[in-house]
PDB file of N, CA and C in Angstrom:
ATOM      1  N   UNK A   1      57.898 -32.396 -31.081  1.00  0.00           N
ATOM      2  CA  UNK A   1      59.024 -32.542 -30.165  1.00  0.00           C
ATOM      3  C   UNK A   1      60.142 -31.577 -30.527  1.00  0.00           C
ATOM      4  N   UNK A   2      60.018 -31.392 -31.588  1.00  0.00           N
ATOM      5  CA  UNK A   2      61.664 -30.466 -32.098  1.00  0.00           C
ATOM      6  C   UNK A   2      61.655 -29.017 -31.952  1.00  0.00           C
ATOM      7  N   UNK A   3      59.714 -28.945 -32.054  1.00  0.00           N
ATOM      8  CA  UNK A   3      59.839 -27.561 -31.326  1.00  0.00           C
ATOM      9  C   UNK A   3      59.927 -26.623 -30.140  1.00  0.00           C
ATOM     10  N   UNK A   4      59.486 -27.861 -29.220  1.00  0.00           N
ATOM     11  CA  UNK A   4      59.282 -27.827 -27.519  1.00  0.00           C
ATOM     12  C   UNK A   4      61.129 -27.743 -27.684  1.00  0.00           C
ATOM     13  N   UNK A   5      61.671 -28.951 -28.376  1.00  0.00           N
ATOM     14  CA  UNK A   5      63.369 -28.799 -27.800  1.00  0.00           C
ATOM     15  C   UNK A   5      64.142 -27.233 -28.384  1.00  0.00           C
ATOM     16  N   UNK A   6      63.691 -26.646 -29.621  1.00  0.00           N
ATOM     17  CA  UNK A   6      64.102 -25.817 -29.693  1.00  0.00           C
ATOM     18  C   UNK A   6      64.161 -24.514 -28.880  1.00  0.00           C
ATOM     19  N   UNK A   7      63.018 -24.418 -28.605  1.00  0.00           N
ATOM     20  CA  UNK A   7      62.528 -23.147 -27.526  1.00  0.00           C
ATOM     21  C   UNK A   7      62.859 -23.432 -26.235  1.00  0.00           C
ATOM     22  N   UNK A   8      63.430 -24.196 -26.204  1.00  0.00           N
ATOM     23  CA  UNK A   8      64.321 -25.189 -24.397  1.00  0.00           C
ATOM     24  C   UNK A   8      65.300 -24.349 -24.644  1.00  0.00           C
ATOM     25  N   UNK A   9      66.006 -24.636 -26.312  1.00  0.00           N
ATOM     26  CA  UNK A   9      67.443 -24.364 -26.376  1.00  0.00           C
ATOM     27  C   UNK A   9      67.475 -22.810 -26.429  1.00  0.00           C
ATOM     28  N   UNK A  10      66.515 -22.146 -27.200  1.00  0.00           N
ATOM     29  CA  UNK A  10      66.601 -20.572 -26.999  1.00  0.00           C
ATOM     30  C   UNK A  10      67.082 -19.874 -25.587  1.00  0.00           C
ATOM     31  N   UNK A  11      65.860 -21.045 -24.599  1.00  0.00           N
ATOM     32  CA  UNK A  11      66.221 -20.394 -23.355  1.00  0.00           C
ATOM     33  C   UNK A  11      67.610 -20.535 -22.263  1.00  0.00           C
ATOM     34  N   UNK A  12      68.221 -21.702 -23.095  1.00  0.00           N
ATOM     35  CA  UNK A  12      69.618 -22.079 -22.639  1.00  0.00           C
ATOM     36  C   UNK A  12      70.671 -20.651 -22.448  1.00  0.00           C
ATOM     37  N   UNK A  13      71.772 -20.342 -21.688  1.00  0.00           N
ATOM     38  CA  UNK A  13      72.687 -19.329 -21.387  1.00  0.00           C
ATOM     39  C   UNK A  13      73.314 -19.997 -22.434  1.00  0.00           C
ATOM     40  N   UNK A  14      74.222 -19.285 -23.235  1.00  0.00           N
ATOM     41  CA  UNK A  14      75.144 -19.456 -24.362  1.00  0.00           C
ATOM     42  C   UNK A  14      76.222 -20.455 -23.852  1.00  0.00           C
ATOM     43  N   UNK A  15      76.618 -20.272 -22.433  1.00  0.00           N
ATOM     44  CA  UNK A  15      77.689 -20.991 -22.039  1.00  0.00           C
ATOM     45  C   UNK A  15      77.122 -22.716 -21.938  1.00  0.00           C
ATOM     46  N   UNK A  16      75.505 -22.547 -21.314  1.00  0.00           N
ATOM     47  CA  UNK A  16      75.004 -23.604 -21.138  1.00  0.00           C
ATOM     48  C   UNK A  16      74.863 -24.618 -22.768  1.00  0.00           C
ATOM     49  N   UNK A  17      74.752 -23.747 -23.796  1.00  0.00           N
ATOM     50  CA  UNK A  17      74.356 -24.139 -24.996  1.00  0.00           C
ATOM     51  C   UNK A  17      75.365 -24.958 -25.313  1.00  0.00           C
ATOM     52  N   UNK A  18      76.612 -23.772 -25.219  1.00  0.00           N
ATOM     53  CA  UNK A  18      77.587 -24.776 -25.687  1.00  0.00           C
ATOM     54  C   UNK A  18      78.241 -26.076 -24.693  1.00  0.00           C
ATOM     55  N   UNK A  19      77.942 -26.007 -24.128  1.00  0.00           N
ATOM     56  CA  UNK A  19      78.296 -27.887 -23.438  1.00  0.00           C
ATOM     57  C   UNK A  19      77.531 -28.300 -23.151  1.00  0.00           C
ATOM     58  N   UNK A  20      76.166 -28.152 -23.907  1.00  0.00           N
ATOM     59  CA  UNK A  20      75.605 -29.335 -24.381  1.00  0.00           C
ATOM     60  C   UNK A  20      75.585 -29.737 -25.750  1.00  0.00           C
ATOM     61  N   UNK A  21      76.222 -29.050 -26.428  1.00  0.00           N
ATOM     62  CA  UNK A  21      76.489 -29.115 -27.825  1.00  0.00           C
ATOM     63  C   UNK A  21      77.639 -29.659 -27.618  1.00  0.00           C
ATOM     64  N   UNK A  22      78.562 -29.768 -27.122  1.00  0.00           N
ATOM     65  CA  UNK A  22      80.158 -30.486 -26.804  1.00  0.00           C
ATOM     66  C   UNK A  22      79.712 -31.498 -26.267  1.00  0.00           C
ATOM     67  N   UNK A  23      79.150 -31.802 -25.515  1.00  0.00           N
ATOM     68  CA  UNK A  23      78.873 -33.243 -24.572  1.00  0.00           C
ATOM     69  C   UNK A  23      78.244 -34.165 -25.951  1.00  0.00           C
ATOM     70  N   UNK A  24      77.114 -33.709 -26.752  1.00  0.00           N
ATOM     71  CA  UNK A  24      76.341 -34.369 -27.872  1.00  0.00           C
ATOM     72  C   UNK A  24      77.845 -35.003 -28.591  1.00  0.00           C
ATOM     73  N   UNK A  25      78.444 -33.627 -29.645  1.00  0.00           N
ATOM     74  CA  UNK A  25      79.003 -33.773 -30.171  1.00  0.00           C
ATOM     75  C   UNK A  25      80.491 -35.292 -29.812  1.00  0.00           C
ATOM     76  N   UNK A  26      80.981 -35.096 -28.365  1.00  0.00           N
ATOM     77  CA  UNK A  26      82.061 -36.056 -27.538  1.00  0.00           C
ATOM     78  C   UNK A  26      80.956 -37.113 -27.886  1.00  0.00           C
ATOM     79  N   UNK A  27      80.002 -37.604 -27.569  1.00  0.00           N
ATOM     80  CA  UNK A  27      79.407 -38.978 -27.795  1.00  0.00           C
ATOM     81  C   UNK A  27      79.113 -39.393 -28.577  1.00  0.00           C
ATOM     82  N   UNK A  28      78.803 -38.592 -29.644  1.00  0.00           N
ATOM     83  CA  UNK A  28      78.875 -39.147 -31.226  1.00  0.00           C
ATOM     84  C   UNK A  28      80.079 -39.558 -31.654  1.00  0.00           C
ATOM     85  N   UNK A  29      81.038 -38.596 -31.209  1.00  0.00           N
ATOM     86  CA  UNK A  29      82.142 -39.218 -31.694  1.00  0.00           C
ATOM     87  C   UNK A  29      82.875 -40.586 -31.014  1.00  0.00           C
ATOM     88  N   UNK A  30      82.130 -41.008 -29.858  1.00  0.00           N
ATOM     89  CA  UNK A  30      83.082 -41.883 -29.266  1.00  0.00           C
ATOM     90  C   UNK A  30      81.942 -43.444 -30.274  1.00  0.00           C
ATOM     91  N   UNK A  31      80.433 -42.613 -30.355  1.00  0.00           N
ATOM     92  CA  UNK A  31      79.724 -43.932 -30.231  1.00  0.00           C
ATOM     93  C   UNK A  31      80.178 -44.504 -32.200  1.00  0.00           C
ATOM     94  N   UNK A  32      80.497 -43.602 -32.659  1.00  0.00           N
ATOM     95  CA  UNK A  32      80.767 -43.795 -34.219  1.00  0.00           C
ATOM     96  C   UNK A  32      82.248 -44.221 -34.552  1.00  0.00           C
ATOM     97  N   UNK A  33      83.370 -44.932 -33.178  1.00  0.00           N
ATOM     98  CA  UNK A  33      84.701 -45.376 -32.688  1.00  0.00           C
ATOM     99  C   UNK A  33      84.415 -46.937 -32.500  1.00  0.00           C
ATOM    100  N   UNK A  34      82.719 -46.936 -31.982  1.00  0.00           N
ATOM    101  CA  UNK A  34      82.252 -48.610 -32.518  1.00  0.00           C
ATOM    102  C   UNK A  34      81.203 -48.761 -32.806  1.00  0.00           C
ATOM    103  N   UNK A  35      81.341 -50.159 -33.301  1.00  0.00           N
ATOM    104  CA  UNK A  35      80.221 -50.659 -34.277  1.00  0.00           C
ATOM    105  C   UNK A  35      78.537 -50.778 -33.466  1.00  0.00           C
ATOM    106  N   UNK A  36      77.901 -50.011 -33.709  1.00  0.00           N
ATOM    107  CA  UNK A  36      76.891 -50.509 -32.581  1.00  0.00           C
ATOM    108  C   UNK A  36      75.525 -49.936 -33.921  1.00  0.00           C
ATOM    109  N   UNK A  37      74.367 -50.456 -33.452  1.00  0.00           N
ATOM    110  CA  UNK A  37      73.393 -49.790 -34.258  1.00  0.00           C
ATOM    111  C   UNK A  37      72.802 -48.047 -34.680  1.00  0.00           C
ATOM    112  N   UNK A  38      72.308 -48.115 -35.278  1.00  0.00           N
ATOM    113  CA  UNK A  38      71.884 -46.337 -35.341  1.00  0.00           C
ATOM    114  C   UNK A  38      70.599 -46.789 -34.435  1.00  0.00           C
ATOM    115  N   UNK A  39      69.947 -47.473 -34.597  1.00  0.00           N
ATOM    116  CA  UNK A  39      68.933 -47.394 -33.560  1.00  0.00           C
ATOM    117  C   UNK A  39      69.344 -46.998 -32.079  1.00  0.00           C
ATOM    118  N   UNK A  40      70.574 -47.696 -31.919  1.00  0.00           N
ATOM    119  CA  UNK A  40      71.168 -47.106 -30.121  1.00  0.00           C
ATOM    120  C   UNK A  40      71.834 -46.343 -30.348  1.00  0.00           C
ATOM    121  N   UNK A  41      72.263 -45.824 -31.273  1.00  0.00           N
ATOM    122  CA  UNK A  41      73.383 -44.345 -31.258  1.00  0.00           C
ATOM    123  C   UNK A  41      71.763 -43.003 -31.216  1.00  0.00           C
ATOM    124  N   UNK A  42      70.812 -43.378 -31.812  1.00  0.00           N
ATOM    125  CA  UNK A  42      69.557 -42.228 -31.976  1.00  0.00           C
ATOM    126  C   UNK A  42      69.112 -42.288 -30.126  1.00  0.00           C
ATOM    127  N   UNK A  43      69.291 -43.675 -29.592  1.00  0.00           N
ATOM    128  CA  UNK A  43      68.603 -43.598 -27.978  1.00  0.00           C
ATOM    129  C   UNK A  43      69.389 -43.190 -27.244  1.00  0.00           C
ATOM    130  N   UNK A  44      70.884 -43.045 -27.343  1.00  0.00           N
ATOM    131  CA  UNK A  44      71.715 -42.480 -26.966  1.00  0.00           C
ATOM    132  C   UNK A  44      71.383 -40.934 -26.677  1.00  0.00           C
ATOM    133  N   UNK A  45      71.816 -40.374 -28.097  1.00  0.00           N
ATOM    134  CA  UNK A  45      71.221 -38.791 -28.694  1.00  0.00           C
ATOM    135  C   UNK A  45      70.205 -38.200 -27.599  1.00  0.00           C
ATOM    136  N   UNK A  46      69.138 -38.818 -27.829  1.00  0.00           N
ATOM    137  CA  UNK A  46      67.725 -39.030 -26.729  1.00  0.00           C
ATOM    138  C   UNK A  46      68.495 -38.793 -25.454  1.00  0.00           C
ATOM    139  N   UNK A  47      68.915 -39.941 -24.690  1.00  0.00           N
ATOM    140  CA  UNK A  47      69.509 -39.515 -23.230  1.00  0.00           C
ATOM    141  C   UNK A  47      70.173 -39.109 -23.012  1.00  0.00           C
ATOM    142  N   UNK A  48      71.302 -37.756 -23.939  1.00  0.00           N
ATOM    143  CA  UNK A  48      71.629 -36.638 -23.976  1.00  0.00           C
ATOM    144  C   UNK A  48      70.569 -35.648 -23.939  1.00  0.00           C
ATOM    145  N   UNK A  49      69.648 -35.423 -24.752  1.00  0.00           N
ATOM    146  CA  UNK A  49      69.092 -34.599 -24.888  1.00  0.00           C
ATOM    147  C   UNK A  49      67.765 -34.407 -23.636  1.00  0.00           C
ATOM    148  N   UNK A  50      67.397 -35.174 -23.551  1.00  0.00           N
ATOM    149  CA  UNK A  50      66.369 -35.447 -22.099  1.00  0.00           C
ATOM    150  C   UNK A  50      66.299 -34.184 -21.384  1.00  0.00           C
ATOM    151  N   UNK A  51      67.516 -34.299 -20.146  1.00  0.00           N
ATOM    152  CA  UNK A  51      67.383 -33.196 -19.508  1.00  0.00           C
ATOM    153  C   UNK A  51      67.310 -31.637 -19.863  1.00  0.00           C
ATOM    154  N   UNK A  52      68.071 -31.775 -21.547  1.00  0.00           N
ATOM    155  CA  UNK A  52      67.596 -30.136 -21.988  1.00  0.00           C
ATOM    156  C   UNK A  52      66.160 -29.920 -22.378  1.00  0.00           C
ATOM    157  N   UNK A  53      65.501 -30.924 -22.341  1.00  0.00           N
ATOM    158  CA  UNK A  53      64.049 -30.732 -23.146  1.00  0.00           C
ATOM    159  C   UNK A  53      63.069 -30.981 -21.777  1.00  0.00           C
ATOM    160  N   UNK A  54      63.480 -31.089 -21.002  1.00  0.00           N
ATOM    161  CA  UNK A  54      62.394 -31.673 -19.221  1.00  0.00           C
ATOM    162  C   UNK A  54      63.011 -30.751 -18.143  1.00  0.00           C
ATOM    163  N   UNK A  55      63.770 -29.601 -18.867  1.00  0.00           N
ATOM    164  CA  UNK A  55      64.027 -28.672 -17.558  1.00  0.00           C
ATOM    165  C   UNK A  55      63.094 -27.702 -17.331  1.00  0.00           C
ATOM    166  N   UNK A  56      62.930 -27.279 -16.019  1.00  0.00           N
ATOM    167  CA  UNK A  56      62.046 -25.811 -15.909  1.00  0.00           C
ATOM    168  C   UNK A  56      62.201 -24.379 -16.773  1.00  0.00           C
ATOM    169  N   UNK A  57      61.510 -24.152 -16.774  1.00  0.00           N
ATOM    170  CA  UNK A  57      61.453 -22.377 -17.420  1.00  0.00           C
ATOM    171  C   UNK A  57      62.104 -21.701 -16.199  1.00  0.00           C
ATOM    172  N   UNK A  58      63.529 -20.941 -16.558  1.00  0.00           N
ATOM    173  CA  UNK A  58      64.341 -19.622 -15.563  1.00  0.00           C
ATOM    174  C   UNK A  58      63.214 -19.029 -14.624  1.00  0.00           C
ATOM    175  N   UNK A  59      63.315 -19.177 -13.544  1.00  0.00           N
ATOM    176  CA  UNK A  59      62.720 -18.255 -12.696  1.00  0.00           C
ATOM    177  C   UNK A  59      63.246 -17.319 -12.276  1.00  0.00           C
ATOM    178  N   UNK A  60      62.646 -16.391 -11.629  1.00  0.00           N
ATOM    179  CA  UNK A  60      63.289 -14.913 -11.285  1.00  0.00           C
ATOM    180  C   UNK A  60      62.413 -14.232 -10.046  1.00  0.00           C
ATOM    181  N   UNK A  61      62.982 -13.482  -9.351  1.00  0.00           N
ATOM    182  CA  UNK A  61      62.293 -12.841  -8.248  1.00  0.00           C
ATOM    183  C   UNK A  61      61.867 -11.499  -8.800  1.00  0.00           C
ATOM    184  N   UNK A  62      62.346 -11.003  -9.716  1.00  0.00           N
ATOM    185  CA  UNK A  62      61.767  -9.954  -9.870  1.00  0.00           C
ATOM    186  C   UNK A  62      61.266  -9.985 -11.602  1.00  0.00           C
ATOM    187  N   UNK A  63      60.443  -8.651 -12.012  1.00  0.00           N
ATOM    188  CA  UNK A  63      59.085  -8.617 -13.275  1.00  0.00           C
ATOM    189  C   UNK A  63      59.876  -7.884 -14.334  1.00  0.00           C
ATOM    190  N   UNK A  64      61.190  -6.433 -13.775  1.00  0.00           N
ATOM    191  CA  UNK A  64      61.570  -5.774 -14.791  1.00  0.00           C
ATOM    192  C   UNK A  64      62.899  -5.643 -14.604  1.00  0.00           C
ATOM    193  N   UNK A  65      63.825  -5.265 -15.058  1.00  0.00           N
ATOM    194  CA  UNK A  65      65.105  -4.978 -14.965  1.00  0.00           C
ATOM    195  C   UNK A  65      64.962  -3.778 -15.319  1.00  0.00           C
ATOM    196  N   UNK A  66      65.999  -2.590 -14.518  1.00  0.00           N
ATOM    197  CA  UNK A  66      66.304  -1.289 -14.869  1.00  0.00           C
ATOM    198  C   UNK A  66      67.779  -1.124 -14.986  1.00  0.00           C
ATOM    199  N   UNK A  67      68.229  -0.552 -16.314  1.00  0.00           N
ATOM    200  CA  UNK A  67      69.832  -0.343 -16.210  1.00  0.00           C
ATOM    201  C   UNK A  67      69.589   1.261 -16.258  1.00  0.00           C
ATOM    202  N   UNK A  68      70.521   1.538 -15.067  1.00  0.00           N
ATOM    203  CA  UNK A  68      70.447   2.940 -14.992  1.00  0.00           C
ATOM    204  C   UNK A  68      71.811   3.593 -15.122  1.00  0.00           C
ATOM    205  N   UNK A  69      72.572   5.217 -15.001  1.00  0.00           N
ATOM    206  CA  UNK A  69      73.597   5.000 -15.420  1.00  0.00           C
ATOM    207  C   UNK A  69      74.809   5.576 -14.372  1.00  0.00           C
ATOM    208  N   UNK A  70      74.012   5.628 -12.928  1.00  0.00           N
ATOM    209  CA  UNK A  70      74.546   5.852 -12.039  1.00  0.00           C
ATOM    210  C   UNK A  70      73.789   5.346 -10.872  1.00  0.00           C
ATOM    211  N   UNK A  71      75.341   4.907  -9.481  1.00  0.00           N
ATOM    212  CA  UNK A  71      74.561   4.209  -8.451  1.00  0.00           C
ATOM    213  C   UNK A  71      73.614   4.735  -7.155  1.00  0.00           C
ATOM    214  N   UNK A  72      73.731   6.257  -8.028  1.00  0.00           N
ATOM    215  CA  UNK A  72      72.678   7.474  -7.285  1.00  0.00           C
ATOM    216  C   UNK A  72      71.147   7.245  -7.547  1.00  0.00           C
ATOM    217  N   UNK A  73      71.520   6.985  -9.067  1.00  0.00           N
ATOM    218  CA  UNK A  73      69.931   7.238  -9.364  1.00  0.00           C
ATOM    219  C   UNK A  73      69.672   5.422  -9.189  1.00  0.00           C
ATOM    220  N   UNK A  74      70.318   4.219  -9.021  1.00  0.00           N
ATOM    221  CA  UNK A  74      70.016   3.066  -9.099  1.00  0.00           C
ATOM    222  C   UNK A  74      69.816   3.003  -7.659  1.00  0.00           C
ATOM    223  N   UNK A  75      69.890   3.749  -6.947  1.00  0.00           N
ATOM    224  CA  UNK A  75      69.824   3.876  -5.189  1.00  0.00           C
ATOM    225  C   UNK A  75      68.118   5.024  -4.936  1.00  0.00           C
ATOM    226  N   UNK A  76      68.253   5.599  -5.723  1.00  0.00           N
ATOM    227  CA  UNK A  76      66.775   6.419  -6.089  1.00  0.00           C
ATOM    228  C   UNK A  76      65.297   5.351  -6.405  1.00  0.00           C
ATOM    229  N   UNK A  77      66.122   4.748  -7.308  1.00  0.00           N
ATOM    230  CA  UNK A  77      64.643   3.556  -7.679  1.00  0.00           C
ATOM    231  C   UNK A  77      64.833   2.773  -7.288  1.00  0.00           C
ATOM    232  N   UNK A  78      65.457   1.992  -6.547  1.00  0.00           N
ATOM    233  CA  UNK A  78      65.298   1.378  -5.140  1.00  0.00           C
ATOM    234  C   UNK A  78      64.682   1.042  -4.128  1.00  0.00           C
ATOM    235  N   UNK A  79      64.317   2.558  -3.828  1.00  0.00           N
ATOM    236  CA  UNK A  79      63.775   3.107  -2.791  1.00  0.00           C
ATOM    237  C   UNK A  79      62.153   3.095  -3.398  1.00  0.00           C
ATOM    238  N   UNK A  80      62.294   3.907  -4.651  1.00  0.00           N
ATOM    239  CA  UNK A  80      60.505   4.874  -5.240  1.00  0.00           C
ATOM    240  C   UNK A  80      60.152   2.832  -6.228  1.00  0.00           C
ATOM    241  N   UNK A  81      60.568   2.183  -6.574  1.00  0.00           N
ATOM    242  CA  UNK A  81      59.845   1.402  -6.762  1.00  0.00           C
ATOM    243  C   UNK A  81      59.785  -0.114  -5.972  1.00  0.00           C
ATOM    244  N   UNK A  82      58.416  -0.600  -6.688  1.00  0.00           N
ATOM    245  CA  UNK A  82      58.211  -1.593  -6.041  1.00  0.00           C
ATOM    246  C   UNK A  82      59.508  -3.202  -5.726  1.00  0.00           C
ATOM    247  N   UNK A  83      59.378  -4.027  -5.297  1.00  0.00           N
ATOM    248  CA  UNK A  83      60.435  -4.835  -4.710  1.00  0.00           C
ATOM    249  C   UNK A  83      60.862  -5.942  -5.826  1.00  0.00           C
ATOM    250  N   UNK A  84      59.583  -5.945  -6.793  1.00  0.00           N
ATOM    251  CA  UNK A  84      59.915  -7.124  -7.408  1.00  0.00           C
ATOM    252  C   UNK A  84      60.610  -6.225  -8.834  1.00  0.00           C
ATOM    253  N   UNK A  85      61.428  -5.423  -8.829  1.00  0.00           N
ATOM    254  CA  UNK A  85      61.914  -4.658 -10.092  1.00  0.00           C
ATOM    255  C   UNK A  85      63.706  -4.796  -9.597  1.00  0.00           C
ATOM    256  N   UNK A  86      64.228  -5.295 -10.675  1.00  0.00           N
ATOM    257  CA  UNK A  86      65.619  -5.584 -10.845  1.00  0.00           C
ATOM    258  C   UNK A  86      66.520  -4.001 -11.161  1.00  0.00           C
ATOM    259  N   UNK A  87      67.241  -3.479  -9.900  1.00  0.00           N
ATOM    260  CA  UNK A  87      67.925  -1.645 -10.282  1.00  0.00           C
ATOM    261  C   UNK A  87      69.458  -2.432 -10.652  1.00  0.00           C
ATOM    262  N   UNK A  88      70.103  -2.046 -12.048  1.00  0.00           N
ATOM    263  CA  UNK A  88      71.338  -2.265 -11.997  1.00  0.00           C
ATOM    264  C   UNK A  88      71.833  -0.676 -12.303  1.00  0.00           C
ATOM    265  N   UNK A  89      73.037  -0.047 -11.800  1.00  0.00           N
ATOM    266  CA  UNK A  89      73.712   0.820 -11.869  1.00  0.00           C
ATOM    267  C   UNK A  89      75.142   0.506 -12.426  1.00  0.00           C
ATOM    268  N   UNK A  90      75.197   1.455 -13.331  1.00  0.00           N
ATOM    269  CA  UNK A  90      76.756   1.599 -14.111  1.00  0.00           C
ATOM    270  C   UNK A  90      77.282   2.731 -13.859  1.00  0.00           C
TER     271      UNK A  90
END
């Protein structure tokens, strides 16, 4: 289980990481404000953690990303490649 949740969390956005690390962290602290068992503070933990460990894998419409370094040539491969390839221009 800890490794399926870890490789969940790899795939988490940093922003996403951290509030779910703040949300964990806010309920520990409220559930350790009263007296209740560790057995329900651990099932707690659990129905925090749930939805990060039962979400889908990121999908995407396209296979590659290209960073290119103008919106000439990101307007060039555009055109010359196929549809499912990601053109970003800087």
């Amino acid at each position: 289980m800890l490794e399926k949740l870890k490789e969940t969390i790899e795939r988490l956005s940093e922003k996403d990481a951290k509030t779910w690390l703040y949300l964990t962290m806010l309920r520990l602290e409220q559930l350790s404000k009263i007296d209740i068992p560790k057995e329900e503070m651990l099932e707690e933990i659990k129905h925090i953690l749930y939805p990060i460990d039962h979400q889908p894998p990121p999908q995407t419409d396209y296979d590659t990303v290209h960073i290119v370094g103008s919106e000439s040539t990101a307007g060039s491969l555009r055109v010359g490649l196929e549809r499912n390839h990601k053109i970003i221009g800087v």
